[in-house]
Protein backbone atom coordinates (compact mmCIF):
# COMPACT_ATOMS: atom_id res chain seq x y z
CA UNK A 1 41.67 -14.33 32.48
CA UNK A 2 39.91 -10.65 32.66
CA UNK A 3 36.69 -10.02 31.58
CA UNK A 4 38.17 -6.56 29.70
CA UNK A 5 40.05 -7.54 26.51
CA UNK A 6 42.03 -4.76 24.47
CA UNK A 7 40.54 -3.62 20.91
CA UNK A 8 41.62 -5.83 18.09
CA UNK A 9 42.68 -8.42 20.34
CA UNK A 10 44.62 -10.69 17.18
CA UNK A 11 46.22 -7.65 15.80
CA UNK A 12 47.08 -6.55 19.08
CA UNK A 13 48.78 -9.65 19.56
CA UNK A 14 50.57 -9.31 16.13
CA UNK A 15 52.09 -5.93 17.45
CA UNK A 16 53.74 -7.20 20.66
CA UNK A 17 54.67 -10.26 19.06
CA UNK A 18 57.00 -7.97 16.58
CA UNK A 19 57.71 -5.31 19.13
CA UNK A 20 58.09 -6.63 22.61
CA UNK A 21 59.79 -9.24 24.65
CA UNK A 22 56.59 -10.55 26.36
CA UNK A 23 56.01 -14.23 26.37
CA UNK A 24 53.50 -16.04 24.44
CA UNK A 25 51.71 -16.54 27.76
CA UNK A 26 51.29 -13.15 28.36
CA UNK A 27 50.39 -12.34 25.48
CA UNK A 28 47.59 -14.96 24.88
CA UNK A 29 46.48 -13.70 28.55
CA UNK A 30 46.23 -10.49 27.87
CA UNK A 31 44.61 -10.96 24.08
CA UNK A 32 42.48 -13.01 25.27
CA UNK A 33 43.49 -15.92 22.95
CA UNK A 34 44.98 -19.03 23.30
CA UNK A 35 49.04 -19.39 23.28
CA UNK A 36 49.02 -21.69 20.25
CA UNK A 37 47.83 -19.09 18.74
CA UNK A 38 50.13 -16.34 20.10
CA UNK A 39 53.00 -19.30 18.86
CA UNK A 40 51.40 -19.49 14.78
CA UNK A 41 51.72 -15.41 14.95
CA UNK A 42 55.29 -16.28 15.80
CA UNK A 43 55.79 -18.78 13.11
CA UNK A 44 53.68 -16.85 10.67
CA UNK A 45 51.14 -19.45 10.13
CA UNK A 46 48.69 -17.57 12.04
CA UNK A 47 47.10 -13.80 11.32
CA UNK A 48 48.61 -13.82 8.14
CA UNK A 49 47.79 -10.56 6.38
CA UNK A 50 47.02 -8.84 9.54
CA UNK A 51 48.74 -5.04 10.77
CA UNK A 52 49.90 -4.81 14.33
CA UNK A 53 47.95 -2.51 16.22
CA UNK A 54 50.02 -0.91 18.61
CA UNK A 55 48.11 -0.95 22.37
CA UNK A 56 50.68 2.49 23.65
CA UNK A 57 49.61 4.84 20.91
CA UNK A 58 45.46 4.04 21.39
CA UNK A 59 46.09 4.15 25.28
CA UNK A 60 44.97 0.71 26.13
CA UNK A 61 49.09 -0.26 27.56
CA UNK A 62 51.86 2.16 28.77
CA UNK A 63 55.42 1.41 28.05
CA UNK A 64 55.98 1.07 32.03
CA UNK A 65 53.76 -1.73 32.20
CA UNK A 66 54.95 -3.64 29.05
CA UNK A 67 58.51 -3.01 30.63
CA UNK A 68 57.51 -4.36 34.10
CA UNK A 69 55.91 -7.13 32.43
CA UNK A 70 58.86 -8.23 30.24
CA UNK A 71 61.52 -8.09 33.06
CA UNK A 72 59.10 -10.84 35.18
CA UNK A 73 57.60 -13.33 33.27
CA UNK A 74 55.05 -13.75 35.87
CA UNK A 75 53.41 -10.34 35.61
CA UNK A 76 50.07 -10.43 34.26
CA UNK A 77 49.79 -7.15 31.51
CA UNK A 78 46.80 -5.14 32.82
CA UNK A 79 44.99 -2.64 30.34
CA UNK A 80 45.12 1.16 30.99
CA UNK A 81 41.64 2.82 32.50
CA UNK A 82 39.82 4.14 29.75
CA UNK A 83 38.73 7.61 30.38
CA UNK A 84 35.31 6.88 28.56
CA UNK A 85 32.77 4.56 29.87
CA UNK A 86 31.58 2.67 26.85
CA UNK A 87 28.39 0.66 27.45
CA UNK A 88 28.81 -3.30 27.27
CA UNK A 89 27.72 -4.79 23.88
CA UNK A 90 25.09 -7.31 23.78
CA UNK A 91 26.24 -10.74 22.08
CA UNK A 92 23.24 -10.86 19.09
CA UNK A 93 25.23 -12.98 17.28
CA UNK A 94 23.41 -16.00 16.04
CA UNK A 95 23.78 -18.50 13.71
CA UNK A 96 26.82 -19.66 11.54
CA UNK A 97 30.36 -17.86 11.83
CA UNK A 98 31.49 -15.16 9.59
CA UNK A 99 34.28 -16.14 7.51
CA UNK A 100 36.50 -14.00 4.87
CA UNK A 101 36.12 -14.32 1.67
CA UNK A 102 39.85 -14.93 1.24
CA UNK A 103 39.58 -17.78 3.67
CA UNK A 104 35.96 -19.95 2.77
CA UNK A 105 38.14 -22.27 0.02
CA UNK A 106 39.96 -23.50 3.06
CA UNK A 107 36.46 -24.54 4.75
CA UNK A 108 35.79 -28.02 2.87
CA UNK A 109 39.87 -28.88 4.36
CA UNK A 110 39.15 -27.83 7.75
CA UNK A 111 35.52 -30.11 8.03
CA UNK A 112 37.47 -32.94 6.72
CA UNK A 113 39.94 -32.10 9.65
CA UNK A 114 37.21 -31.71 12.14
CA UNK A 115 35.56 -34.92 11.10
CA UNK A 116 39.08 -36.96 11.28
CA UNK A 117 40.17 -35.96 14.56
CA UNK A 118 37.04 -34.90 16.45
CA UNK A 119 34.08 -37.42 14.98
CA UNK A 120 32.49 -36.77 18.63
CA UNK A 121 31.79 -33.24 17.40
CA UNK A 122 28.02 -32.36 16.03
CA UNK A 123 27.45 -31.17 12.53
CA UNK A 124 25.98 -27.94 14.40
CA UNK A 125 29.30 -27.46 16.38
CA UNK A 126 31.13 -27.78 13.26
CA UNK A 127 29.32 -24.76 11.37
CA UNK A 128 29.60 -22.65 14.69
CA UNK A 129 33.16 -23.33 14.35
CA UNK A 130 34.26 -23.18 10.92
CA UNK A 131 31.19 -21.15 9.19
CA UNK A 132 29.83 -23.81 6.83
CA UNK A 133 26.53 -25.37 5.93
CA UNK A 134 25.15 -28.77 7.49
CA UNK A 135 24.95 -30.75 3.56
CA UNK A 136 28.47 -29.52 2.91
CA UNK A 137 29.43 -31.31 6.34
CA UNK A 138 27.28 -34.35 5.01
CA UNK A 139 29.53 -34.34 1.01
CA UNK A 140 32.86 -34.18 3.24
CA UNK A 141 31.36 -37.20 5.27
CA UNK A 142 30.04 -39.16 2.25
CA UNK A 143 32.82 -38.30 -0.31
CA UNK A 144 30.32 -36.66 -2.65
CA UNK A 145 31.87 -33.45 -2.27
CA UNK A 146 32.89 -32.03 -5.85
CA UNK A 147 36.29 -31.84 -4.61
CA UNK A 148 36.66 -34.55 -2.36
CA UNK A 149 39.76 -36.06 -4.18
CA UNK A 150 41.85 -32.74 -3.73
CA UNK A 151 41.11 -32.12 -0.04
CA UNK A 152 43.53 -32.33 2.29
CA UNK A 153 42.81 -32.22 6.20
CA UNK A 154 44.11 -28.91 7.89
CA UNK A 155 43.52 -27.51 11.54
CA UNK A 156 41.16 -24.54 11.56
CA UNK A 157 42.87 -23.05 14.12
CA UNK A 158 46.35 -22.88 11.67
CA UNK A 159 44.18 -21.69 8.93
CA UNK A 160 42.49 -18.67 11.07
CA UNK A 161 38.79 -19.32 11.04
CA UNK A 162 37.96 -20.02 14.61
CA UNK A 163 40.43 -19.96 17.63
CA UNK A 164 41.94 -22.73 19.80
CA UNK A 165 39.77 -21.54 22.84
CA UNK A 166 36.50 -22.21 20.52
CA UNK A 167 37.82 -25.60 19.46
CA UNK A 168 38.54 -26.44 23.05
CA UNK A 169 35.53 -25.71 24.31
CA UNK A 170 33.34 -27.65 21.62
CA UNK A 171 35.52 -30.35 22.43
CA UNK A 172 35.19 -30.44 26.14
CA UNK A 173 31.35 -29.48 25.79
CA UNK A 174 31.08 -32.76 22.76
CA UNK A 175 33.13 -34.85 25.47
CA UNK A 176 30.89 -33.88 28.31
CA UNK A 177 27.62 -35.00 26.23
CA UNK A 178 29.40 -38.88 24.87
CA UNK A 179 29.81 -39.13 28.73
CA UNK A 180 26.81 -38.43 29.82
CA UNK A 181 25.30 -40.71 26.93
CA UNK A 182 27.11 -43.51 27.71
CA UNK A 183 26.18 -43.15 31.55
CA UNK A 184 22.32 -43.34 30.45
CA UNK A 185 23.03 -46.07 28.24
CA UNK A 186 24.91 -48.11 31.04
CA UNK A 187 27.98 -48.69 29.29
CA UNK A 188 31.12 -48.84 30.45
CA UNK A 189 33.64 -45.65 30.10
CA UNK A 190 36.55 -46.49 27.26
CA UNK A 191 39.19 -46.15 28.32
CA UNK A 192 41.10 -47.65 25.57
CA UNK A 193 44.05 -45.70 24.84
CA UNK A 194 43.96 -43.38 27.27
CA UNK A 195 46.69 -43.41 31.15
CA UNK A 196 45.68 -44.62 33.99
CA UNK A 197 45.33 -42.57 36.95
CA UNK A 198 48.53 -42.43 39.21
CA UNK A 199 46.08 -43.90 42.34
CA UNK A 200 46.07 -47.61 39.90
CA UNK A 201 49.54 -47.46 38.77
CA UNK A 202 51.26 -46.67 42.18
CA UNK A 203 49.40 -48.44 44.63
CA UNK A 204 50.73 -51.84 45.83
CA UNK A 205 50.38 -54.72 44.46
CA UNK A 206 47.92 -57.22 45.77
CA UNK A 207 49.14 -60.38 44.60
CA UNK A 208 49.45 -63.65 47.64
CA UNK A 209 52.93 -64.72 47.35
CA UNK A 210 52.34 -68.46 47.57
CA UNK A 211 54.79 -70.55 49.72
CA UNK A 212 55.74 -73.89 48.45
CA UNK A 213 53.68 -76.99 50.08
CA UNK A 214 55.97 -79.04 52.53
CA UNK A 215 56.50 -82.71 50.39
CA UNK A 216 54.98 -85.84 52.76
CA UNK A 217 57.08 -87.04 55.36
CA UNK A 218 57.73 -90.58 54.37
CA UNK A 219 56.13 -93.70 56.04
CA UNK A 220 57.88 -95.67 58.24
CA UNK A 221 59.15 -99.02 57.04
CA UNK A 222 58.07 -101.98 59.38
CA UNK A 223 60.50 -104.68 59.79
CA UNK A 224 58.17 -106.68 57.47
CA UNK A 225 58.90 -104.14 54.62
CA UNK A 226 62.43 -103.60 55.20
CA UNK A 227 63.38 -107.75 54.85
CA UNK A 228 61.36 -107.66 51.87
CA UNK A 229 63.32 -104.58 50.35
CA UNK A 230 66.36 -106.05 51.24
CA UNK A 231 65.75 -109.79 49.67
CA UNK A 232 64.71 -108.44 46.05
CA UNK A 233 67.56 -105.92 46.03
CA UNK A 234 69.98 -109.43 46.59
CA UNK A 235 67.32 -111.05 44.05
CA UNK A 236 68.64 -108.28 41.63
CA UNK A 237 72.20 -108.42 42.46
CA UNK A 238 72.67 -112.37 41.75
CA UNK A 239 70.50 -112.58 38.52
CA UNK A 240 73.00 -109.91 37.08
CA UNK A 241 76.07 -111.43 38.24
CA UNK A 242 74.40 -115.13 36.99
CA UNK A 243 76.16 -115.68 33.19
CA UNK A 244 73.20 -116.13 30.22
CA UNK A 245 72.44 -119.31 28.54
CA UNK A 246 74.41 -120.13 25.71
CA UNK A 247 77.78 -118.23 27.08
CA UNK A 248 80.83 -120.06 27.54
CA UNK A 249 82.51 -120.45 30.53
């Protein structure tokens, strides 16, 4: 993606959304946000509330471009030259996120989300991503919350207080640092759950295909042997054949 990101990137997104035939992948690209996100505007589940801004009118896209871009999917939108050199704004920024007020009632859901599908995340990634406070993290963990029995788990992404990109990247950085615990602690990767590479499941197997032992040869008989064999078979032969005592003749 570009470094130079178009004014009111979500409500820029909103406009093409309604107005063009872009695809959600240019339009994340160009917005600078993810395309889930670009997808909820779609659906409505997303930027609910939120105006279109249209990028022509402010100069930041000409109607060539969008129309280039919509006829191959592959074009990447680029934003018009500004004629005024704006100087780049430091990122002061510290502490918790900013959240509406029409939105911090959805807060306690989305922590009870967080902590259900991404327990590998720290209380202090949470409240960068959602906007809360570190004891309300600790109610929602201990069920002491005063409204524990009406929440209800719900992506913060869907609900609009932090974006998919943000998510993603407290995941991968929360993945990164289990990792590199469990390396220090010498324990084994888990790997429970999870596909094994194509390098294990398509290489040949190793297994010895056994061939069945050859049975003994038998011995020889000496001629000793072979009378012997022969005399108890006859043995055999004239006791059956001799009538039992007691049977009439």
């Amino acid at each position: 993606m570009s470094d130079r990101r178009p004014l009111m990137p979500k409500a820029t997104a909103v406009w093409l959304v309604e107005n063009t035939a872009l695809s959600f992948d240019q339009i994340a690209e160009f917005c600078g946000l993810h395309p889930l996100e670009v997808k909820g505007i779609a659906d409505g589940e997303v930027a609910q509330g939120i105006k279109g801004m249209d990028p022509v009118t402010n100069g930041q896209l000409t109607r060539e471009e969008i129309a280039r871009a919509e006829k191959n999917s592959a074009h990447k939108l680029q934003l018009a030259v500004s004629k005024v050199e704006l100087p780049p704004i430091a990122q002061t920024r510290k502490g918790p996120r900013y959240t509406p007020v029409s939105r911090r009632h959805d807060r306690p859901n989305a922590v009870l989300w967080l902590l259900r599908n991404h327990p590998e995340l720290k209380d202090s990634q949470i409240m960068r991503l959602v906007g809360t406070t570190k004891p309300t993290i600790a109610q929602i963990r201990d069920r002491t919350h005063w409204n524990s029995a009406q929440l209800t788990p719900q992506d913060p992404v869907t609900l609009g207080l932090c974006s998919q990109i943000d998510l993603d990247a407290e995941v991968k950085k929360a993945a990164r640092r289990t990792e590199r615990e469990r390396k220090e602690a010498g324990e084994e990767p888990d790997r429970a759950g999870t596909l094994l590479p194509a390098s294990e499941t398509t290489a040949p197997s190793r297994a010895e295909i056994l061939t069945p032992k050859a049975s003994p040869e038998a011995a020889e008989e000496t001629p000793e042997q072979e009378q012997a064999r022969v005399f108890a078979k006859l043995k055999g032969m004239t006791s059956a054949n001799k009538p039992e005592e007691g049977e009439e003749e």
